[in-house]
N, C-alpha and C. Protein backbone atom coordinates (compact mmCIF):
# COMPACT_ATOMS: atom_id res chain seq x y z
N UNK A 1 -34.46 -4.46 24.57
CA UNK A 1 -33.54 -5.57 24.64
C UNK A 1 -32.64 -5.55 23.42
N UNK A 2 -30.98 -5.33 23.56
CA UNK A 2 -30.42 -5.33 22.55
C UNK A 2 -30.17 -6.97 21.77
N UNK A 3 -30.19 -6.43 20.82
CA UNK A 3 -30.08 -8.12 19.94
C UNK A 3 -28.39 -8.40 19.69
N UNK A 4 -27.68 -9.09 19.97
CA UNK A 4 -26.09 -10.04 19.47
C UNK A 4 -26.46 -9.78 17.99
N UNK A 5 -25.16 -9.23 17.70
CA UNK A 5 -25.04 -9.56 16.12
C UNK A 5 -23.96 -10.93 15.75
N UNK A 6 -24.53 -11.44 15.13
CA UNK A 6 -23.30 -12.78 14.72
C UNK A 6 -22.33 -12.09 14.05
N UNK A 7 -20.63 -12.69 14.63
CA UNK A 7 -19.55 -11.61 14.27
C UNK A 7 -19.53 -12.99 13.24
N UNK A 8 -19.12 -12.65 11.75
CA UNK A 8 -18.81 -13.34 10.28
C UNK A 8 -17.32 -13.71 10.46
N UNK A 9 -17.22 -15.29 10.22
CA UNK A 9 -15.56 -15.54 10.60
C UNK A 9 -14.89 -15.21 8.95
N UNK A 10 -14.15 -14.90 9.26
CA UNK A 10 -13.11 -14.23 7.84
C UNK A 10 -12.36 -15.54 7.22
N UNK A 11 -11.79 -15.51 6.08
CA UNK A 11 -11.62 -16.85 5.56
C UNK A 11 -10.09 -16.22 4.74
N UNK A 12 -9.25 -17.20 5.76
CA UNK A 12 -7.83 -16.87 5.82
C UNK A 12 -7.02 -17.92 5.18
N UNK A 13 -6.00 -17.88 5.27
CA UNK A 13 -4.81 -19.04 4.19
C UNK A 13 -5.52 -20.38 4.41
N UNK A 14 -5.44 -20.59 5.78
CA UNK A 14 -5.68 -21.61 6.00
C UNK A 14 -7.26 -22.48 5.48
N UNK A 15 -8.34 -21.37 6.17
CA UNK A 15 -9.63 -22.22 5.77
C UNK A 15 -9.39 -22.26 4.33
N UNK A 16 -9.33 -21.25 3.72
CA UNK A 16 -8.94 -21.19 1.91
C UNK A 16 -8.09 -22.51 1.64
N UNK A 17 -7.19 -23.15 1.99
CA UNK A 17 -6.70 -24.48 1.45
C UNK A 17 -7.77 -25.59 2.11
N UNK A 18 -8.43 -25.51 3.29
CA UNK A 18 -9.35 -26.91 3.28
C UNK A 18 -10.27 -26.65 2.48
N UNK A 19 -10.95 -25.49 2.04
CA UNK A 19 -12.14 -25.16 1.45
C UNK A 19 -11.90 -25.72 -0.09
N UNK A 20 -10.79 -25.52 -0.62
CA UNK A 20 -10.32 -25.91 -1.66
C UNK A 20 -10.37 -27.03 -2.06
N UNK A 21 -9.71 -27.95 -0.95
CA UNK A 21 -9.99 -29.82 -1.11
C UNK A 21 -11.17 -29.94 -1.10
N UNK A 22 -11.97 -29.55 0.08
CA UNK A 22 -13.26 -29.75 -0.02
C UNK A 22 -14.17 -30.17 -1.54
N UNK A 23 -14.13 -28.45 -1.45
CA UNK A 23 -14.67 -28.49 -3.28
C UNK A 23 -14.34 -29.40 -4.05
N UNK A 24 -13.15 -29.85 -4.14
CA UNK A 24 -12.33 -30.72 -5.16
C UNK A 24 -12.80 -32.06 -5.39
N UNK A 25 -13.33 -32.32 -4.06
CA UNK A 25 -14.34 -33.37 -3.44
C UNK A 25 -15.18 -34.19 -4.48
N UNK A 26 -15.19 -35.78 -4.56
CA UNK A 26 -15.73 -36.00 -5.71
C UNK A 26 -17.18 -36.02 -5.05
N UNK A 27 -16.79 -36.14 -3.33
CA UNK A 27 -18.20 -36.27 -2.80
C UNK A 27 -18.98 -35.02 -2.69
N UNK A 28 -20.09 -35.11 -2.71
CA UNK A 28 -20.75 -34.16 -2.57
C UNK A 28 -21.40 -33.53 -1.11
N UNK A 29 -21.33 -34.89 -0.49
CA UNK A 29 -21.31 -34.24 0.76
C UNK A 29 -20.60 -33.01 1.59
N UNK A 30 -19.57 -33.73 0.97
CA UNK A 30 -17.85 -32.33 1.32
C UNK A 30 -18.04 -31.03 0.62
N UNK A 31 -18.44 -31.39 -0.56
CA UNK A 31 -18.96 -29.83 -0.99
C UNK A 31 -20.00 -29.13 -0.09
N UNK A 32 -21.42 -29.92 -0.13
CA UNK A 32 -21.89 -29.35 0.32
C UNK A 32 -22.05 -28.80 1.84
N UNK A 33 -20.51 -29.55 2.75
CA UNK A 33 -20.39 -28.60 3.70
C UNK A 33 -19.42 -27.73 3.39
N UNK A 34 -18.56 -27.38 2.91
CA UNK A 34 -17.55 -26.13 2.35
C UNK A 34 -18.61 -25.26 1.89
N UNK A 35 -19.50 -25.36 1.08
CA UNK A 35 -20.47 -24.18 0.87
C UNK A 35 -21.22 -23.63 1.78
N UNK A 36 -21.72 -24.40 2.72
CA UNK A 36 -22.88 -24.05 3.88
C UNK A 36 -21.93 -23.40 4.84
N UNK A 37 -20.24 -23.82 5.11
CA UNK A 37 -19.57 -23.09 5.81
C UNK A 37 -19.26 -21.34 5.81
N UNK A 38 -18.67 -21.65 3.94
CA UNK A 38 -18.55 -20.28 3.43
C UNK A 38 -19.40 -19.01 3.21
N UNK A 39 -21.06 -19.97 2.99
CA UNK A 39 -22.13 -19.26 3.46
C UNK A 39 -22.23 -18.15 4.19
N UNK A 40 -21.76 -18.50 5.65
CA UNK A 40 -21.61 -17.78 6.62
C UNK A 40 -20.47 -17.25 7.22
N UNK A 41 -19.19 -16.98 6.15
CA UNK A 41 -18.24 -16.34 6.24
C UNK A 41 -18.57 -14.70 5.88
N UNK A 42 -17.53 -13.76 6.30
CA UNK A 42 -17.29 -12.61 5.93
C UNK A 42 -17.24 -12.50 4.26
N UNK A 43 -17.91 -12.15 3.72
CA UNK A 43 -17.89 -11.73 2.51
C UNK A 43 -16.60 -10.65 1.99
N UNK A 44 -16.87 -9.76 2.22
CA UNK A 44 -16.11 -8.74 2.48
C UNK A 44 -15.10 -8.50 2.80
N UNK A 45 -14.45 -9.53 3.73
CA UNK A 45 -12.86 -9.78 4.28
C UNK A 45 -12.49 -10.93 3.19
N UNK A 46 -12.82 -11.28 2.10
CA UNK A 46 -12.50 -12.44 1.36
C UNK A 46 -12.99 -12.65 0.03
N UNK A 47 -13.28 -11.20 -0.64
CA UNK A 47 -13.85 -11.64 -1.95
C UNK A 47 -13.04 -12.14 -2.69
N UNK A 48 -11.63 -12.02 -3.10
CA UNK A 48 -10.40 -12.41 -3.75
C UNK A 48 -10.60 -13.91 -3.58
N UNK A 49 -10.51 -14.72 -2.68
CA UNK A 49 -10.58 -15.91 -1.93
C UNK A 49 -12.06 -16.21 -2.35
N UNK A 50 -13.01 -15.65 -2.31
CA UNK A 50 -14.26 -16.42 -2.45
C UNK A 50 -14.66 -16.72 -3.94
N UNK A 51 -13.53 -15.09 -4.74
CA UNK A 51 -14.11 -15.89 -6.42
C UNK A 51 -12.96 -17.15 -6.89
N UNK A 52 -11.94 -16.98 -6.32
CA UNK A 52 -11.00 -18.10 -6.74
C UNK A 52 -11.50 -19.65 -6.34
N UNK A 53 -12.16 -19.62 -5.37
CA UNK A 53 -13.08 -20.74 -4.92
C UNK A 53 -14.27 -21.28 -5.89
N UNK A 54 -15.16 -20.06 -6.01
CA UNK A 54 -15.74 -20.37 -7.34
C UNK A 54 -15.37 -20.83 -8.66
N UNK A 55 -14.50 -19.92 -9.05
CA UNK A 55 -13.81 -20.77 -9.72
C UNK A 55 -13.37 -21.82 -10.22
N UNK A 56 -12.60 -22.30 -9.02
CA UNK A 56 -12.22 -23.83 -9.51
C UNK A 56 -13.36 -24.88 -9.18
N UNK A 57 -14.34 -24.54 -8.63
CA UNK A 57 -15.55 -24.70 -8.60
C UNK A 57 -16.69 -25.04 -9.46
N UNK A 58 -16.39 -24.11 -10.80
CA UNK A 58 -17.53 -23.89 -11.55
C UNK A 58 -18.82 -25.02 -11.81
N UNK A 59 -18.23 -26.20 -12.23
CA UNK A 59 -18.31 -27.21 -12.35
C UNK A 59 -19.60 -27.32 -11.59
N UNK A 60 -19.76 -27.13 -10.20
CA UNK A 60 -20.47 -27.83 -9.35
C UNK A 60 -21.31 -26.24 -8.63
N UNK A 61 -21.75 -25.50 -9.96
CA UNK A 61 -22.64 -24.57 -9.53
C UNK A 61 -24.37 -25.05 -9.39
N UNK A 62 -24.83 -25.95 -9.70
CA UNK A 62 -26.03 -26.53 -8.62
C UNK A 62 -25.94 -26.19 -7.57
N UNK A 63 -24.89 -26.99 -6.82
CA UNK A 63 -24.37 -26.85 -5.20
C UNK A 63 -24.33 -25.56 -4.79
N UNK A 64 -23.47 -25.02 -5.47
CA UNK A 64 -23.61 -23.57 -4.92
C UNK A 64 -24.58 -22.68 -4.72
N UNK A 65 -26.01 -23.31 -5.64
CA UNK A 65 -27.13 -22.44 -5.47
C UNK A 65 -27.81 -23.16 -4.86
N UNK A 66 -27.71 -24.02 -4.96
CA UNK A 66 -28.28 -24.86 -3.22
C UNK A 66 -27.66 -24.57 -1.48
N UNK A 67 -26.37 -24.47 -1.81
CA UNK A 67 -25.97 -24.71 -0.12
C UNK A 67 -25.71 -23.30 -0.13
N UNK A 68 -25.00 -22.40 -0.78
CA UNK A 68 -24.54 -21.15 -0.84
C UNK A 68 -25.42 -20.06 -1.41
N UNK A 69 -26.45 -19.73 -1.58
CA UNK A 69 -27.05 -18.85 -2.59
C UNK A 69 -27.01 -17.28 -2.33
N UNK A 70 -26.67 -16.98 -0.76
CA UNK A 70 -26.29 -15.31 -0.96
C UNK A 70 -25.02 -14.95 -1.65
N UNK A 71 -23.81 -16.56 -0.96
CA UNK A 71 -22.32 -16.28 -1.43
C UNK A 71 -22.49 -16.02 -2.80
N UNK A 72 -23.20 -17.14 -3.71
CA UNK A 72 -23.31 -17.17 -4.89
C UNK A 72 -23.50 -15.43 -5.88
N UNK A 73 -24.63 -15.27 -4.89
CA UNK A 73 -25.55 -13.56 -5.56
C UNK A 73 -24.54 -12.76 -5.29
N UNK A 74 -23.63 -12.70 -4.35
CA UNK A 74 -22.49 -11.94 -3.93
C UNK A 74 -21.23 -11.63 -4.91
N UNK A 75 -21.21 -13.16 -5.11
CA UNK A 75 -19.60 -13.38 -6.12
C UNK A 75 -20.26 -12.73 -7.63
N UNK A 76 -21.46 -13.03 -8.01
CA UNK A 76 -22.10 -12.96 -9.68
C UNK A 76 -22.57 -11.32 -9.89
N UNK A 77 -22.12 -10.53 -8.07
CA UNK A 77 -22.15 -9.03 -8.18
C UNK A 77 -21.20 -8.43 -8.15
N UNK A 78 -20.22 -9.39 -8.32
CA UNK A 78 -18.77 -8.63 -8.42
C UNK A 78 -18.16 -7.85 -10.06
N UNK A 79 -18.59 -7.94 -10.76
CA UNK A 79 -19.00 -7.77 -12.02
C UNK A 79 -17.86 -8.53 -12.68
N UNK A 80 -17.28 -9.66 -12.49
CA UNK A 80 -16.48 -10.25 -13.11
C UNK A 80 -17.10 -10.50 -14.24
N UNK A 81 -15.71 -11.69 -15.47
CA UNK A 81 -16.49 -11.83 -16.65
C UNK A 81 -17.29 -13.10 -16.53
N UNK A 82 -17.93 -13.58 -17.95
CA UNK A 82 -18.76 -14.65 -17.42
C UNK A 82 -17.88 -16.38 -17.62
N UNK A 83 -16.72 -16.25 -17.53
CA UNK A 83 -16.04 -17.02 -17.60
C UNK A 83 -15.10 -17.02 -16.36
N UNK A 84 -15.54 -16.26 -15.13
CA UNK A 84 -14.88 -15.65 -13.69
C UNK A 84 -13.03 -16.28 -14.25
N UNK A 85 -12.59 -15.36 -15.26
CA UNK A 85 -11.50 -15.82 -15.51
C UNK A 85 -10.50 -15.10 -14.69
N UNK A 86 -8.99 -15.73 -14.42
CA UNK A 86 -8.21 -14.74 -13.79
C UNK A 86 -7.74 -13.42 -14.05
N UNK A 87 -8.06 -12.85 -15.19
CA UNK A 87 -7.89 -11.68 -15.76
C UNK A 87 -8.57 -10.70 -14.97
N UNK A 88 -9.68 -11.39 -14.74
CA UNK A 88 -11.17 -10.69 -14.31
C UNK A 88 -11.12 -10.34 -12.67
N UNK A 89 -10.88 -11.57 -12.37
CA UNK A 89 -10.56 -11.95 -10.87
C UNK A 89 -9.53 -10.76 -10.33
N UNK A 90 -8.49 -11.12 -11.34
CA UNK A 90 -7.52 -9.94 -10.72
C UNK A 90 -7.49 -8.27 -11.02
N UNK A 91 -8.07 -7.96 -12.26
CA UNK A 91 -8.61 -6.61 -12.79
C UNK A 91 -9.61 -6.25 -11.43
N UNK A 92 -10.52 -6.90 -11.29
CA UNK A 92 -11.57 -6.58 -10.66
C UNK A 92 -11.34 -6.25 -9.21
N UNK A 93 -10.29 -7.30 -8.51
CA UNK A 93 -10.32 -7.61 -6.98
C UNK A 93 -8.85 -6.84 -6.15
N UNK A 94 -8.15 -6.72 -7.36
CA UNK A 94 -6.96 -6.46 -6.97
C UNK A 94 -6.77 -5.41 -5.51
N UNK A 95 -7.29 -3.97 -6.27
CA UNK A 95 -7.46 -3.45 -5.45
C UNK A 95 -7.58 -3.10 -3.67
N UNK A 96 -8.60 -4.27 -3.40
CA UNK A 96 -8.58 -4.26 -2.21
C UNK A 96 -9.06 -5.45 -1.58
N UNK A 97 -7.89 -6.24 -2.31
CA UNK A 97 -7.54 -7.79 -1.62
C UNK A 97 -6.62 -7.59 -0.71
N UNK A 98 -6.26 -8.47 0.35
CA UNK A 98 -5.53 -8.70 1.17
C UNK A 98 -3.81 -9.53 0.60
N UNK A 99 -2.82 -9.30 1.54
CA UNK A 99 -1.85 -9.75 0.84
C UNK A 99 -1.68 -11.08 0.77
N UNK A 100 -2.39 -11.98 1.76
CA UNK A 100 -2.40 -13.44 1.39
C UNK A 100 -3.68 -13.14 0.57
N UNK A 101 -4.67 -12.88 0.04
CA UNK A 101 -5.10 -13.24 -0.80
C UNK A 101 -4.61 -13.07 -2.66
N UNK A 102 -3.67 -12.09 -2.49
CA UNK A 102 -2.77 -11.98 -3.53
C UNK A 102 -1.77 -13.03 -3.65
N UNK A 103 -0.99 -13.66 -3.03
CA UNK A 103 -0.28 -14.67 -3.18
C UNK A 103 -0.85 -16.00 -3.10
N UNK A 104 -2.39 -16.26 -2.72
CA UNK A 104 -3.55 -16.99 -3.24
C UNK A 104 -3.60 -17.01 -4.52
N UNK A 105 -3.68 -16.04 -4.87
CA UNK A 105 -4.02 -15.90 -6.63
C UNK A 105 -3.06 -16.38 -7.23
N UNK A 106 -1.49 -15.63 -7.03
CA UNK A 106 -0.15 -15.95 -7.23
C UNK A 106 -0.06 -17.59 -7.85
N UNK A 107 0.01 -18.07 -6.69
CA UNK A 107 -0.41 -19.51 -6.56
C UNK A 107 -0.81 -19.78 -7.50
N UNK A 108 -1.91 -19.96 -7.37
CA UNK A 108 -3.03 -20.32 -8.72
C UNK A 108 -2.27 -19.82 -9.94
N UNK A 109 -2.45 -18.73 -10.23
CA UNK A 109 -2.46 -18.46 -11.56
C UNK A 109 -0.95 -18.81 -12.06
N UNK A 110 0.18 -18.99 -11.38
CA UNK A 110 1.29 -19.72 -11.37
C UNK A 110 1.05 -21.07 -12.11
N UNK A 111 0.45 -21.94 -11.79
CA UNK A 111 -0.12 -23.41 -12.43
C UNK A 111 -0.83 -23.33 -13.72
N UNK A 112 -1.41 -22.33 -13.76
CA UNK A 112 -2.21 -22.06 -15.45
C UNK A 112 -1.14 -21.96 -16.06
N UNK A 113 -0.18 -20.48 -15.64
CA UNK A 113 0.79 -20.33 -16.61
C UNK A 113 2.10 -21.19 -16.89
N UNK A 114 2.05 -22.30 -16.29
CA UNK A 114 3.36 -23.68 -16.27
C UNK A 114 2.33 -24.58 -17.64
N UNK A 115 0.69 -24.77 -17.12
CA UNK A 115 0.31 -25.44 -17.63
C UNK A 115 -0.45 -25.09 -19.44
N UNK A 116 -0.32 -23.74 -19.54
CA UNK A 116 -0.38 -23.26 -21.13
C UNK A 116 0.63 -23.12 -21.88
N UNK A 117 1.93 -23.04 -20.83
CA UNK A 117 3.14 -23.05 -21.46
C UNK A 117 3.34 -24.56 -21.92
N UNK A 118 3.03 -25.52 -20.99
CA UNK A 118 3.10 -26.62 -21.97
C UNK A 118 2.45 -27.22 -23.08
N UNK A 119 0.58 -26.18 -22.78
CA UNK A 119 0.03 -26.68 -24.17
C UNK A 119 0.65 -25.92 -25.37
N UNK A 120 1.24 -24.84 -25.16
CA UNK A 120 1.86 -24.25 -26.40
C UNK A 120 3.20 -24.44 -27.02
N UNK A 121 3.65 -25.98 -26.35
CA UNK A 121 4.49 -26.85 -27.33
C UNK A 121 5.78 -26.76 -26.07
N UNK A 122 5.59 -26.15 -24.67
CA UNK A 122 6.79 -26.51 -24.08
C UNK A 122 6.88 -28.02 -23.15
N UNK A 123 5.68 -28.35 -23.83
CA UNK A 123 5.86 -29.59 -22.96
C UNK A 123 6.91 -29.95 -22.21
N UNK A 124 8.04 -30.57 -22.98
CA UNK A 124 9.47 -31.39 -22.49
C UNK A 124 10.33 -30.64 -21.34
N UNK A 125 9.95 -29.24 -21.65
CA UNK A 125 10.88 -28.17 -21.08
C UNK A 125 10.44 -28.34 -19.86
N UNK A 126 9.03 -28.00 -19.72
CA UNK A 126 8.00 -27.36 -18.35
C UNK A 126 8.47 -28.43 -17.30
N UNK A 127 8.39 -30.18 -18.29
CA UNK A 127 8.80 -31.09 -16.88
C UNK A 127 10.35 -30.72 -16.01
N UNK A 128 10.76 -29.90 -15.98
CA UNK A 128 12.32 -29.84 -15.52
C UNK A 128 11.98 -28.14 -14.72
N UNK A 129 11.09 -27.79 -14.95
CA UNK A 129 10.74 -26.29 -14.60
C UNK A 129 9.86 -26.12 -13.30
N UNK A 130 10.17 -25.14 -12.88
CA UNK A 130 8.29 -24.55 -12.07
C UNK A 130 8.26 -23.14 -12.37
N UNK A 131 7.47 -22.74 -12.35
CA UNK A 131 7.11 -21.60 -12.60
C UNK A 131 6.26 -20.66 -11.63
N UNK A 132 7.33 -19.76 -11.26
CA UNK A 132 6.06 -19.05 -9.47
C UNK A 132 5.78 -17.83 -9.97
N UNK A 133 4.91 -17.11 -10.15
CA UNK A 133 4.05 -15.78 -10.15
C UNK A 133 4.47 -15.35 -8.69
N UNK A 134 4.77 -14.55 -8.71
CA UNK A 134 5.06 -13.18 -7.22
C UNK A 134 4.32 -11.73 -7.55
N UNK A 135 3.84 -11.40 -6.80
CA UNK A 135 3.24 -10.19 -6.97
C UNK A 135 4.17 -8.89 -6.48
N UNK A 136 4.23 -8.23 -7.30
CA UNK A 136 5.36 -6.73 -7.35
C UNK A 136 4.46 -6.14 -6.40
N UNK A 137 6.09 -5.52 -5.64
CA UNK A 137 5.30 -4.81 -4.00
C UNK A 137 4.44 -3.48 -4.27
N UNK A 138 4.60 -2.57 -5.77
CA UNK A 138 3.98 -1.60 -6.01
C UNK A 138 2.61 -1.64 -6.84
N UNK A 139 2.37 -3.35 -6.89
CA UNK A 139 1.22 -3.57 -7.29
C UNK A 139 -0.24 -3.38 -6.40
N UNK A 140 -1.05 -2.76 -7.40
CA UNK A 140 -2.02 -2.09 -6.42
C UNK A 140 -3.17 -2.74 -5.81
């Protein structure tokens, strides 16, 4: 008797922005379904997406080793640093991320760099500014 394999749903622009609020969640309930969801996502079609999640996450790593604990063992084998900083994220993942998950990052790391530019005295300026990160098409 052959056994069904459960096909792993992949985690695309879209789930990646509810998953995001989720987390953001002061409740914990909401976390702890965004984790139990991601749980059982494709790993593999979404590591780019799954450490940026962690990430902004960090905060609420209990949860994650409660509702999530393979995702967790998964992301902490990616050999990022121990600060899963974007340096790391992107040194590490670049490679063979997907192109929305590169303009995921984009995103993100776009807001750090508006928001260090203002701790490093551009305050006044930054309010009149935005600042978008694009990823160069010969980037690898």
């Amino acid at each position: 008797m052959a056994t069904l394999e459960k096909k792993k749903v992949k985690l695309d622009t879209e789930s990646f922005d509810s998953i995001t609020k989720m987390l953001a969640s002061p409740d914990q309930e909401n976390v702890a379904t965004a984790l139990m969801a991601m749980e059982e996502m494709d790993f593999k079609q979404g590591k780019m997406y799954f450490a940026l999640l962690y990430r902004a996450s960090l905060e609420k790593q209990d949860l994650w080793k409660t509702h999530a604990p393979n995702l967790l063992k998964n992301i902490q084998g990616l050999d990022l640093d121990d600060v899963v900083s974007y340096r790391s994220i992107w040194n590490v993942l670049k490679k063979n991320a997907s192109d929305e998950e590169k303009s995921a990052f984009a995103e993100r790391f776009s807001k750090v760099v508006g928001t260090t530019l203002g701790e490093w005295g551009f305050k006044d300026i930054m309010k009149d500014l935005k600042i978008t990160v694009t990823i160069k098409k010969d980037a690898e």
